[in-house]
Protein backbone atom coordinates (compact mmCIF):
# COMPACT_ATOMS: atom_id res chain seq x y z
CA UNK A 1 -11.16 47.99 -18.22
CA UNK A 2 -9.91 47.26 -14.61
CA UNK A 3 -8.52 43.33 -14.56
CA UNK A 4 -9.67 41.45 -11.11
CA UNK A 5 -7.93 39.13 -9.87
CA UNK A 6 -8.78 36.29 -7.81
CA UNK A 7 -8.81 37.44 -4.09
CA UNK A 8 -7.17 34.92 -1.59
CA UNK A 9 -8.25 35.07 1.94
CA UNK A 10 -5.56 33.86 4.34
CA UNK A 11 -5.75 32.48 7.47
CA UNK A 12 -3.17 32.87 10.32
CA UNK A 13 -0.55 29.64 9.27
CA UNK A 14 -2.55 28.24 6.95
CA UNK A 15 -0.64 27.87 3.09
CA UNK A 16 -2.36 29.28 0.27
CA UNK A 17 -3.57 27.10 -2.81
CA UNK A 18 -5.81 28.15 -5.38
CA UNK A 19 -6.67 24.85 -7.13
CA UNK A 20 -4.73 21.25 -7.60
CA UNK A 21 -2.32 21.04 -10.51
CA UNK A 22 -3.88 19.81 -13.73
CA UNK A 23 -0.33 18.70 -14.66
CA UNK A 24 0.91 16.68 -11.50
CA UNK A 25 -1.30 13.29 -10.47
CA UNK A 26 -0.65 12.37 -6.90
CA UNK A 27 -0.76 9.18 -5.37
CA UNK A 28 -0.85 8.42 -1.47
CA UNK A 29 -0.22 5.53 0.23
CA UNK A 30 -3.25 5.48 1.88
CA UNK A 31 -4.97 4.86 -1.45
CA UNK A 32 -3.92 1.41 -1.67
CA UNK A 33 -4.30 0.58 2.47
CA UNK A 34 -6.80 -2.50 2.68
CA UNK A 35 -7.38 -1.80 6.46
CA UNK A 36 -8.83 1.59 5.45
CA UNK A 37 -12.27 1.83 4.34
CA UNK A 38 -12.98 3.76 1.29
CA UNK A 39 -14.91 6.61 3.23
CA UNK A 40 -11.57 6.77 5.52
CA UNK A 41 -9.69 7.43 2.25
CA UNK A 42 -9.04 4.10 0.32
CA UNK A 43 -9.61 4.73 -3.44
CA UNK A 44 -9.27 1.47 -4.95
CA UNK A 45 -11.26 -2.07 -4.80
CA UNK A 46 -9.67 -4.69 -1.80
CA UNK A 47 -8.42 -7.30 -4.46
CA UNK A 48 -6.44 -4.21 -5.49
CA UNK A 49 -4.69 -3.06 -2.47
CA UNK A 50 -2.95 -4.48 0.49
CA UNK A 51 -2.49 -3.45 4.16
CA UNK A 52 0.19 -1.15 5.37
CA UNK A 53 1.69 -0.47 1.67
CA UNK A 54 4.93 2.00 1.92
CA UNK A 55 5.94 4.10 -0.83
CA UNK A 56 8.79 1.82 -2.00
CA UNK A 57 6.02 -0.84 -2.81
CA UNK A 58 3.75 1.53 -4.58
CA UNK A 59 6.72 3.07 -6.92
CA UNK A 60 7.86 -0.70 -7.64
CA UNK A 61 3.62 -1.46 -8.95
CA UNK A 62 3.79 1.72 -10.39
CA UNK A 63 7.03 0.87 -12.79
CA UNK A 64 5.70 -2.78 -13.00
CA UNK A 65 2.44 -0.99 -14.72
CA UNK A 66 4.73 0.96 -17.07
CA UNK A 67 4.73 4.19 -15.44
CA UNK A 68 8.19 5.30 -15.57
CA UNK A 69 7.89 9.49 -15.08
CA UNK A 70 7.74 9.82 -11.32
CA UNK A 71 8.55 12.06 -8.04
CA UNK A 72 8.99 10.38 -4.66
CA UNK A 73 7.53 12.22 -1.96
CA UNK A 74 8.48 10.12 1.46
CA UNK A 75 8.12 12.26 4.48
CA UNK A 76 5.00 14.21 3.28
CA UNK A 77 1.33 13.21 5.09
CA UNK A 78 -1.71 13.58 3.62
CA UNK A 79 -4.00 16.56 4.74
CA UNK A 80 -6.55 13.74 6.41
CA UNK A 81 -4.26 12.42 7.95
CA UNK A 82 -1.40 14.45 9.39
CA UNK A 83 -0.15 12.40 11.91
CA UNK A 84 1.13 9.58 9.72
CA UNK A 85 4.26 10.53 7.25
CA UNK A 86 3.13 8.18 4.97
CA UNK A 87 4.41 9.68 1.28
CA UNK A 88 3.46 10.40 -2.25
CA UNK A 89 4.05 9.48 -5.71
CA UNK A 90 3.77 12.47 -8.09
CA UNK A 91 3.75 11.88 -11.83
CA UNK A 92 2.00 13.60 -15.00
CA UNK A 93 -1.10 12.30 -15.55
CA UNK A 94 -0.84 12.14 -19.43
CA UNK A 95 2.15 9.66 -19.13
CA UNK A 96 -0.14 7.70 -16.68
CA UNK A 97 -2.93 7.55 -18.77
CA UNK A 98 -0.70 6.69 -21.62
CA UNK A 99 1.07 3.99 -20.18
CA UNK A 100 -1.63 1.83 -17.73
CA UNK A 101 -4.52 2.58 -20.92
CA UNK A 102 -6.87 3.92 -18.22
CA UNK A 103 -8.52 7.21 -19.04
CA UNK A 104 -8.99 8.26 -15.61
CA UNK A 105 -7.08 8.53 -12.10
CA UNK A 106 -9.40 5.72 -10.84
CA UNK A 107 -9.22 3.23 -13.51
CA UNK A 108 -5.07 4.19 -13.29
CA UNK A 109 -4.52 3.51 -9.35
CA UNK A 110 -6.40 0.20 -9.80
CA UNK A 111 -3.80 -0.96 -12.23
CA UNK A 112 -0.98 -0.04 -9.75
CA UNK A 113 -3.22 -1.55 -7.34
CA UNK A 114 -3.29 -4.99 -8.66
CA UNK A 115 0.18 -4.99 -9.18
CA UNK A 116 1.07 -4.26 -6.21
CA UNK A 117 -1.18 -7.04 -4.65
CA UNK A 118 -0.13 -9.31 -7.41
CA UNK A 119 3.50 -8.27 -5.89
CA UNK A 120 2.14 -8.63 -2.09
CA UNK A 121 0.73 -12.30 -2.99
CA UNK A 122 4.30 -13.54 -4.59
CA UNK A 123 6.18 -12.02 -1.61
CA UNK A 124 3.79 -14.11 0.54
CA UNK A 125 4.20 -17.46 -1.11
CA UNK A 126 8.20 -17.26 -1.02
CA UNK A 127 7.96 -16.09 2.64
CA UNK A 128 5.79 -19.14 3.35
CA UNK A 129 8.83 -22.01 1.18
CA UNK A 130 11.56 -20.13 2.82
CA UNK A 131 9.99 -20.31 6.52
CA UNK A 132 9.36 -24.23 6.14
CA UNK A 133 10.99 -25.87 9.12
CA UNK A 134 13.71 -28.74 8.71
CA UNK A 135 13.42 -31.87 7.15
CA UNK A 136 11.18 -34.63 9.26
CA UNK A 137 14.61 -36.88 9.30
CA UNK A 138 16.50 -34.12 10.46
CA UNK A 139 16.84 -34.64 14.08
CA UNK A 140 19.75 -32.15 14.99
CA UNK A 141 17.24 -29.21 13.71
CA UNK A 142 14.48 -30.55 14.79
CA UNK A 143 15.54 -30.33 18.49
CA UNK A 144 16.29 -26.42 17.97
CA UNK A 145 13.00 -25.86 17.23
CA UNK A 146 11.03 -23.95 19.48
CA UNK A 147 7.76 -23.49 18.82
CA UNK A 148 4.86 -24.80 20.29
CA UNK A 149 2.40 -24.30 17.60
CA UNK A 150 2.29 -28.19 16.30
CA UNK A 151 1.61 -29.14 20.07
CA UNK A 152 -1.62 -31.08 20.98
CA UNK A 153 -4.02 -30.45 23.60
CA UNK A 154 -2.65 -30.65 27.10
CA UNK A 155 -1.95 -34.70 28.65
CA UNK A 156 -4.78 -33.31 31.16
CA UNK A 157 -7.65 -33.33 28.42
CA UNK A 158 -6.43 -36.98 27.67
CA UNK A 159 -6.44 -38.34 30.94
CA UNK A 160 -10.26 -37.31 31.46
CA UNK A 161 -11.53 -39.05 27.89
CA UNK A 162 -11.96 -35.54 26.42
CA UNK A 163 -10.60 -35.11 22.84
């Protein structure tokens, strides 16, 4: 009996792959990118995902959901999207599973997903104390200030009886 094997056609620069890794899970970037839509290659809900995520953010809601067993890919793009080096997180999906409960690589990136929106929220609301401008009674601060955000509508709108 004569064994066949597989026969792999190859194109002129193109890499060969036969079929993805049962033992590697891979997780883009671009997976948790809230300005993506899902059929431009978001996998996970909005309330689970946040705009322009980099990799360090998705490895820190990765070990947040208990996944510890991980690879850092940073300068690698996704085949979609070659023009943006975005990254990957590789890790064995058993571990995954294990860890976040979920039985599936969907029901796993949504648990990253919320923590790293959970994350996203709490880095928003300390950004938003620490900003706060000086005191009221602070006058010597005050005048350093230079934004004209707080100012009312022009003296020209009041002089006509407009409001």
């Amino acid at each position: 009996m004569i064994s066949r094997r597989p026969q792999v056609i190859r194109h002129i620069g193109q890499s060969v792959s036969m079929a993805a890794k049962r033992d590697e899970m891979t997780l883009w970037t671009g997976y948790f990118d809230s300005r993506l839509s899902r059929s431009n290659g978001r996998r996970v809900p909005k309330q689970a995902s946040i705009p322009k995520p980099t990799l360090e953010s998705v490895v820190w809601a990765a070990r947040s959901a208990g996944v510890r067993k991980m690879r850092q890919e940073p300068e690698v793009s996704h085949p979609s999207r070659p023009h943006a080096k975005e990254g990957r997180l590789v890790m064995p999906p058993s571990h995954v599973f294990e860890v976040t409960g979920a039985s599936s690589k969907e029901g796993a990136m949504q648990a990253i997903g919320i923590a790293l929106n959970r994350r996203s929220k709490e880095a928003k609301e300390q950004g938003k104390e620490r900003s706060r401008g000086p005191a009221k009674g602070d006058r010597r601060r005050r005048a350093q200030r230079k934004s004209f955000k707080h100012k009312k509508g022009s003296q020209r709108k009041k002089k006509f009886g407009r409001k």
